[in-house]
N, C-alpha and C. Protein backbone atom coordinates (compact mmCIF):
# COMPACT_ATOMS: atom_id res chain seq x y z
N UNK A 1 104.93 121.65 77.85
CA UNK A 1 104.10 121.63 79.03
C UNK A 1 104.88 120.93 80.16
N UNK A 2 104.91 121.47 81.42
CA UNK A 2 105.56 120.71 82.29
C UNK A 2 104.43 119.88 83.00
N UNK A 3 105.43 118.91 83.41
CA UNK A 3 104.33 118.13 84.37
C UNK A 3 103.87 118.29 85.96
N UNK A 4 103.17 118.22 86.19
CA UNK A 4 102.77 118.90 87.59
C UNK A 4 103.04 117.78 88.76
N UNK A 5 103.64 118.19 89.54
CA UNK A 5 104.16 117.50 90.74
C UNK A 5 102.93 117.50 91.92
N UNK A 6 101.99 115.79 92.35
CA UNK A 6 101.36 115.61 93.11
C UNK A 6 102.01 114.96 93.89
N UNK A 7 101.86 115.26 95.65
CA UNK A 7 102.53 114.44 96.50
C UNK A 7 101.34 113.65 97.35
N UNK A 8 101.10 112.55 96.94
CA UNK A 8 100.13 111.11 97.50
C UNK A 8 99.87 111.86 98.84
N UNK A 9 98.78 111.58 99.26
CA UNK A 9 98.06 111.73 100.68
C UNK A 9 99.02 111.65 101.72
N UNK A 10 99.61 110.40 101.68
CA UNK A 10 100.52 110.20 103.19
C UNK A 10 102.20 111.28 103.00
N UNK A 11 102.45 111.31 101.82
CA UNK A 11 103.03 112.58 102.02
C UNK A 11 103.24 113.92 102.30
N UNK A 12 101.58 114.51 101.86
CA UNK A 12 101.17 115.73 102.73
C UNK A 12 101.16 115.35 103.62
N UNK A 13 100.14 114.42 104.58
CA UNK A 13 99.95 114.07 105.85
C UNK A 13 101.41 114.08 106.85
N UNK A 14 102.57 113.73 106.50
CA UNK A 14 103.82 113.33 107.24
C UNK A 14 104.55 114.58 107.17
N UNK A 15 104.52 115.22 105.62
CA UNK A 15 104.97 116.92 106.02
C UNK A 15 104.70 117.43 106.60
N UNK A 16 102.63 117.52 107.20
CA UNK A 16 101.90 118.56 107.98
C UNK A 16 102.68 118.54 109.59
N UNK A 17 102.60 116.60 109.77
CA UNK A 17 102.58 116.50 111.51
C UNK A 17 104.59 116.33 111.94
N UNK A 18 104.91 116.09 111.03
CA UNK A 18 106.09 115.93 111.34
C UNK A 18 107.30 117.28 112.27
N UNK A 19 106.91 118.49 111.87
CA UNK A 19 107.51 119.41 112.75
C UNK A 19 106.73 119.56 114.26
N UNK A 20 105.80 118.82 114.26
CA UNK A 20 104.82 118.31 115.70
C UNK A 20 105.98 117.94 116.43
N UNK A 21 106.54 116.82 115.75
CA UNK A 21 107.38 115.81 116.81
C UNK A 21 108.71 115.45 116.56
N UNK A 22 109.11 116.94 115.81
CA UNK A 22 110.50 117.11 115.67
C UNK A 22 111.22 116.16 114.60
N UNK A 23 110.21 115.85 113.50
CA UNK A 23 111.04 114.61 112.40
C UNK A 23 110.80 115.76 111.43
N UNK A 24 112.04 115.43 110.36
CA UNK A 24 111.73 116.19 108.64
C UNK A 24 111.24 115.17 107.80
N UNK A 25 110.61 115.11 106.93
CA UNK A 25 110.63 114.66 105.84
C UNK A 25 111.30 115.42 104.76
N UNK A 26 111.90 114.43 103.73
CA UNK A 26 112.59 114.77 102.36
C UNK A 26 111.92 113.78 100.97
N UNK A 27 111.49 114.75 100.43
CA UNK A 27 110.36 114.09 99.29
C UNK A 27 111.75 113.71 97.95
N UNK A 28 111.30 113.00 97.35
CA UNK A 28 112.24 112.86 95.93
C UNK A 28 111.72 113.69 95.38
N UNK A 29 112.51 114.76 94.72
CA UNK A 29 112.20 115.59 94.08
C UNK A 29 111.72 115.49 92.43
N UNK A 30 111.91 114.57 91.56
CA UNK A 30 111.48 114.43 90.59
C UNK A 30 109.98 113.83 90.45
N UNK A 31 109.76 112.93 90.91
CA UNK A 31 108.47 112.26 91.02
C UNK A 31 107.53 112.83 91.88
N UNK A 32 108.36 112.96 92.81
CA UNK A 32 107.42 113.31 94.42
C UNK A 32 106.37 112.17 95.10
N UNK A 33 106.79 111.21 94.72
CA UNK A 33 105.79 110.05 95.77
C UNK A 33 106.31 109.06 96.25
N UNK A 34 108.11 109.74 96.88
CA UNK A 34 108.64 108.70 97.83
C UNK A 34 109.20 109.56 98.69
N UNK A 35 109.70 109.29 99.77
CA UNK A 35 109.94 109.89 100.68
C UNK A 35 111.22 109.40 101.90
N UNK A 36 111.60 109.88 102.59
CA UNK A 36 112.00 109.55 104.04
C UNK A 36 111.71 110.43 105.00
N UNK A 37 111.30 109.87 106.40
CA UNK A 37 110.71 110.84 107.24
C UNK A 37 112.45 110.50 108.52
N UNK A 38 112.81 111.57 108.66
CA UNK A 38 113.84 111.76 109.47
C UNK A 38 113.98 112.11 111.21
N UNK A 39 113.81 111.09 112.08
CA UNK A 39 113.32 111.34 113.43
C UNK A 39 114.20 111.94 114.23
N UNK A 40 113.90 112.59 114.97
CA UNK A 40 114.78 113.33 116.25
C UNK A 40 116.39 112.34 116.78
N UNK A 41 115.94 111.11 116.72
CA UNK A 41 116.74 110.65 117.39
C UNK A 41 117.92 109.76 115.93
N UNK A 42 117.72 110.39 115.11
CA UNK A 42 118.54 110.14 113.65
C UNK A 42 117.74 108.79 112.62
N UNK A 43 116.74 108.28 113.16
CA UNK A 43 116.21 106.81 112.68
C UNK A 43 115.63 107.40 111.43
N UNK A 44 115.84 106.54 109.84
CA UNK A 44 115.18 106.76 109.01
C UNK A 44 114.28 105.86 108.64
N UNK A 45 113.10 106.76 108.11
CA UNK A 45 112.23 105.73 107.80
C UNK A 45 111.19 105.94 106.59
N UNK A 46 110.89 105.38 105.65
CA UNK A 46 110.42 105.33 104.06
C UNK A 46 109.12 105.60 103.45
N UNK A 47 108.91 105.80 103.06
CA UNK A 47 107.68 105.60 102.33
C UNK A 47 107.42 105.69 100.66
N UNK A 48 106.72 105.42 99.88
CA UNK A 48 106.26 105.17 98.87
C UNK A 48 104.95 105.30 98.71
N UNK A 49 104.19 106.50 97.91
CA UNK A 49 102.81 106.23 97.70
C UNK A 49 101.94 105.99 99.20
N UNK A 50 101.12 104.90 99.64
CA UNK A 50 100.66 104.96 100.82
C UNK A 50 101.64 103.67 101.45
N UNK A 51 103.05 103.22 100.98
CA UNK A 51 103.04 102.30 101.60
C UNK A 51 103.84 102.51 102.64
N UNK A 52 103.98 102.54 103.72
CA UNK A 52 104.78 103.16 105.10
C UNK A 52 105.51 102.03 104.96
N UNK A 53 106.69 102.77 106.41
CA UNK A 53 107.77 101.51 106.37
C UNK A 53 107.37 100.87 107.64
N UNK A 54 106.60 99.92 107.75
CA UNK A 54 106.35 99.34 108.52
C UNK A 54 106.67 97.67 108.16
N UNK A 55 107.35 97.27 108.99
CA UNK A 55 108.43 96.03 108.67
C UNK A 55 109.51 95.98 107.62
N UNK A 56 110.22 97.14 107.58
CA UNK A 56 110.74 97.41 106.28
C UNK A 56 109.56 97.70 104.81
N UNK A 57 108.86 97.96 104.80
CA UNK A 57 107.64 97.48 103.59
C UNK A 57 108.26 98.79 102.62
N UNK A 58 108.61 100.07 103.53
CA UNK A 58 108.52 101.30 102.31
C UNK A 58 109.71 101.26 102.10
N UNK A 59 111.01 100.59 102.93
CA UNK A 59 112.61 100.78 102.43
C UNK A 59 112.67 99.81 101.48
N UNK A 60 112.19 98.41 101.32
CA UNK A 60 111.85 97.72 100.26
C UNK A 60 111.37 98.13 99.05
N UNK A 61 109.89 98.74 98.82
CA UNK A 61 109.76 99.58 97.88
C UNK A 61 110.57 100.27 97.03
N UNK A 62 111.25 101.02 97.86
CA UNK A 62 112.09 102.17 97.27
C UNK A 62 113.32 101.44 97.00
N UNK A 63 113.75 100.68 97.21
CA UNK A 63 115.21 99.96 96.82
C UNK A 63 114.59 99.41 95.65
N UNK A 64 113.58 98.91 95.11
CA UNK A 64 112.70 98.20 93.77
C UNK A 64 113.15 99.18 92.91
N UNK A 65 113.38 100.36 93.06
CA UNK A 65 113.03 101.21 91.80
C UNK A 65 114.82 102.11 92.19
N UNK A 66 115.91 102.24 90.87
CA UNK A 66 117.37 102.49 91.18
C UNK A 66 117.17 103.86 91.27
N UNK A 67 116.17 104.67 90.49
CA UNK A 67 116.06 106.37 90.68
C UNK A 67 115.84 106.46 91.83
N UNK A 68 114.89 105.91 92.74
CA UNK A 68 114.45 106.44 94.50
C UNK A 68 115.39 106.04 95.26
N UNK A 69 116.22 105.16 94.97
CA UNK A 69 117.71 104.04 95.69
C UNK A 69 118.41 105.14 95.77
N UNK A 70 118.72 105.65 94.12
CA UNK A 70 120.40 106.44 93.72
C UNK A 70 120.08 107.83 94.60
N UNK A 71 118.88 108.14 94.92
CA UNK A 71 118.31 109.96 95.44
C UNK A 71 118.74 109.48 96.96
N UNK A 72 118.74 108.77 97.06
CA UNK A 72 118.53 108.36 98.73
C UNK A 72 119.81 108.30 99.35
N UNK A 73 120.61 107.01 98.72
CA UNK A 73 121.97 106.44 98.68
C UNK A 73 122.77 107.84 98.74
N UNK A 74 122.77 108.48 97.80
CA UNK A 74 123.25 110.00 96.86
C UNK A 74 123.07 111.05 98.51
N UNK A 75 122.22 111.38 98.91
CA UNK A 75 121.76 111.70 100.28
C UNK A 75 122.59 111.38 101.34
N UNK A 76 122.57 109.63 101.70
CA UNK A 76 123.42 109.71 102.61
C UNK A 76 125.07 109.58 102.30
N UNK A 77 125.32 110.12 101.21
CA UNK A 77 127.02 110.30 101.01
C UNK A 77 127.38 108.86 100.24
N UNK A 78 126.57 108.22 100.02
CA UNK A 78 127.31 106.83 99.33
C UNK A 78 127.48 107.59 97.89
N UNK A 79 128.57 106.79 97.17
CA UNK A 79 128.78 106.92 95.77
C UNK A 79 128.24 106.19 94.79
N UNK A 80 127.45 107.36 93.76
CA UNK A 80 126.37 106.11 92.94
C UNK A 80 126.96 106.81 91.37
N UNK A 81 126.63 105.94 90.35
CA UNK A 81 126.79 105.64 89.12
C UNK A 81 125.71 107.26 88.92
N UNK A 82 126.74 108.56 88.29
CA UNK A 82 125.97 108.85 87.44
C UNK A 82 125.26 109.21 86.28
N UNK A 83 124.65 109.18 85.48
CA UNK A 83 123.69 109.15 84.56
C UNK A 83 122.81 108.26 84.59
N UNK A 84 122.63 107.84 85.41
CA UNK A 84 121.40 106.52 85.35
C UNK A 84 119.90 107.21 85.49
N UNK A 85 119.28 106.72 84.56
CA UNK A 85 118.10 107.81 84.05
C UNK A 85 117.22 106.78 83.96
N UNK A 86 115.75 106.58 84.61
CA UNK A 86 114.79 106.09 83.78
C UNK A 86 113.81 105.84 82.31
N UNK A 87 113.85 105.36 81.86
CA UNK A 87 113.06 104.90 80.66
C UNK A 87 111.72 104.69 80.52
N UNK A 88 110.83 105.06 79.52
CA UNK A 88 109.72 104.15 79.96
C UNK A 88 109.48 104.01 78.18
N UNK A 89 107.98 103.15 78.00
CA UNK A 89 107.21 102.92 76.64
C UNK A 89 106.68 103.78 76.68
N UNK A 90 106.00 104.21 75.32
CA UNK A 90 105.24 105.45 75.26
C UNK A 90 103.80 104.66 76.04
N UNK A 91 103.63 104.01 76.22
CA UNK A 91 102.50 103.21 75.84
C UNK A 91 102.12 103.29 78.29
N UNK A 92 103.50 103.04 78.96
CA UNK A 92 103.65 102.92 79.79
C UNK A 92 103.72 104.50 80.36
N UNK A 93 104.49 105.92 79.69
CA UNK A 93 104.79 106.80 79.79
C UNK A 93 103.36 107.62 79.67
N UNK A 94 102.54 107.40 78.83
CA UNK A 94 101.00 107.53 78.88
C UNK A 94 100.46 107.58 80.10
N UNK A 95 100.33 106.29 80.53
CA UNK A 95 99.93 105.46 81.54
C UNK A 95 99.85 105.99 82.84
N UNK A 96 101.34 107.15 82.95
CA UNK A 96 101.74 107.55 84.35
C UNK A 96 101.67 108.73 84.18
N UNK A 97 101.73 109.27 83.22
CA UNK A 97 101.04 110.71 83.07
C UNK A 97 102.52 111.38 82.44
N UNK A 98 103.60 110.31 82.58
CA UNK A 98 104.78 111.57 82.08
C UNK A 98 104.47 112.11 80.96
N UNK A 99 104.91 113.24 80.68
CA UNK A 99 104.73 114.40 79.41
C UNK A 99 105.62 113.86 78.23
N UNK A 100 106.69 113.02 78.71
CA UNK A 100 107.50 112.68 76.76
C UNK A 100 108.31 110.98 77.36
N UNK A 101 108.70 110.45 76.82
CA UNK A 101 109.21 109.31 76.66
C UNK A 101 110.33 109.38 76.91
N UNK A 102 111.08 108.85 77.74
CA UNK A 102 112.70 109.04 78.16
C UNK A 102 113.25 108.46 77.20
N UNK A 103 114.38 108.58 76.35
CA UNK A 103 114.96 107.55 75.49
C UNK A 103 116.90 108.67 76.47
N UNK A 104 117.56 107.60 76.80
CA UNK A 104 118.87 107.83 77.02
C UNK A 104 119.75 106.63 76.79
């Protein structure tokens, strides 16, 4: 069974208005509930779930966790370590809805 990809409220919301005012957004493609919204004038800016980057709050976020870092980093041309794969407990892997338990 695959798992079904939901993108949090403020991520639809920033895809809908964003060709309004000339910014892209780019979702992480595995998870789908982080983001960067990309402005006209080159400024990037973050999000996570509902947390916007407001005072840094969503580039913080996303540096917490090395999968949303390495997608990002990986993006803007930096060189990242790869195979670095998340893990979880079954118990935790439950929890979040993934479909099987990472063991790497």
């Amino acid at each position: 069974m695959k798992k079904k990809k939901i993108t949090p409220l403020l991520g639809q919301v920033l895809q809908k208005i964003a060709p309004r005012i000339g910014a892209k957004v780019v979702m992480e493609p595995e998870w789908n509930i982080v983001g960067q919204i990309i402005f006209k004038s080159g400024r990037k800016r973050y999000f996570r779930y509902s947390s916007l980057d407001i005072n840094r709050l969503g580039s913080s976020e996303i540096a917490k966790d090395k999968d949303y870092a390495n997608f990002f980093m990986k993006r803007m041309g930096y060189p990242t370590i790869p195979g670095s794969k998340t893990f979880f407990s079954d118990r935790w892997a439950n929890a979040i809805g993934a479909l099987e338990r990472k063991n790497w």
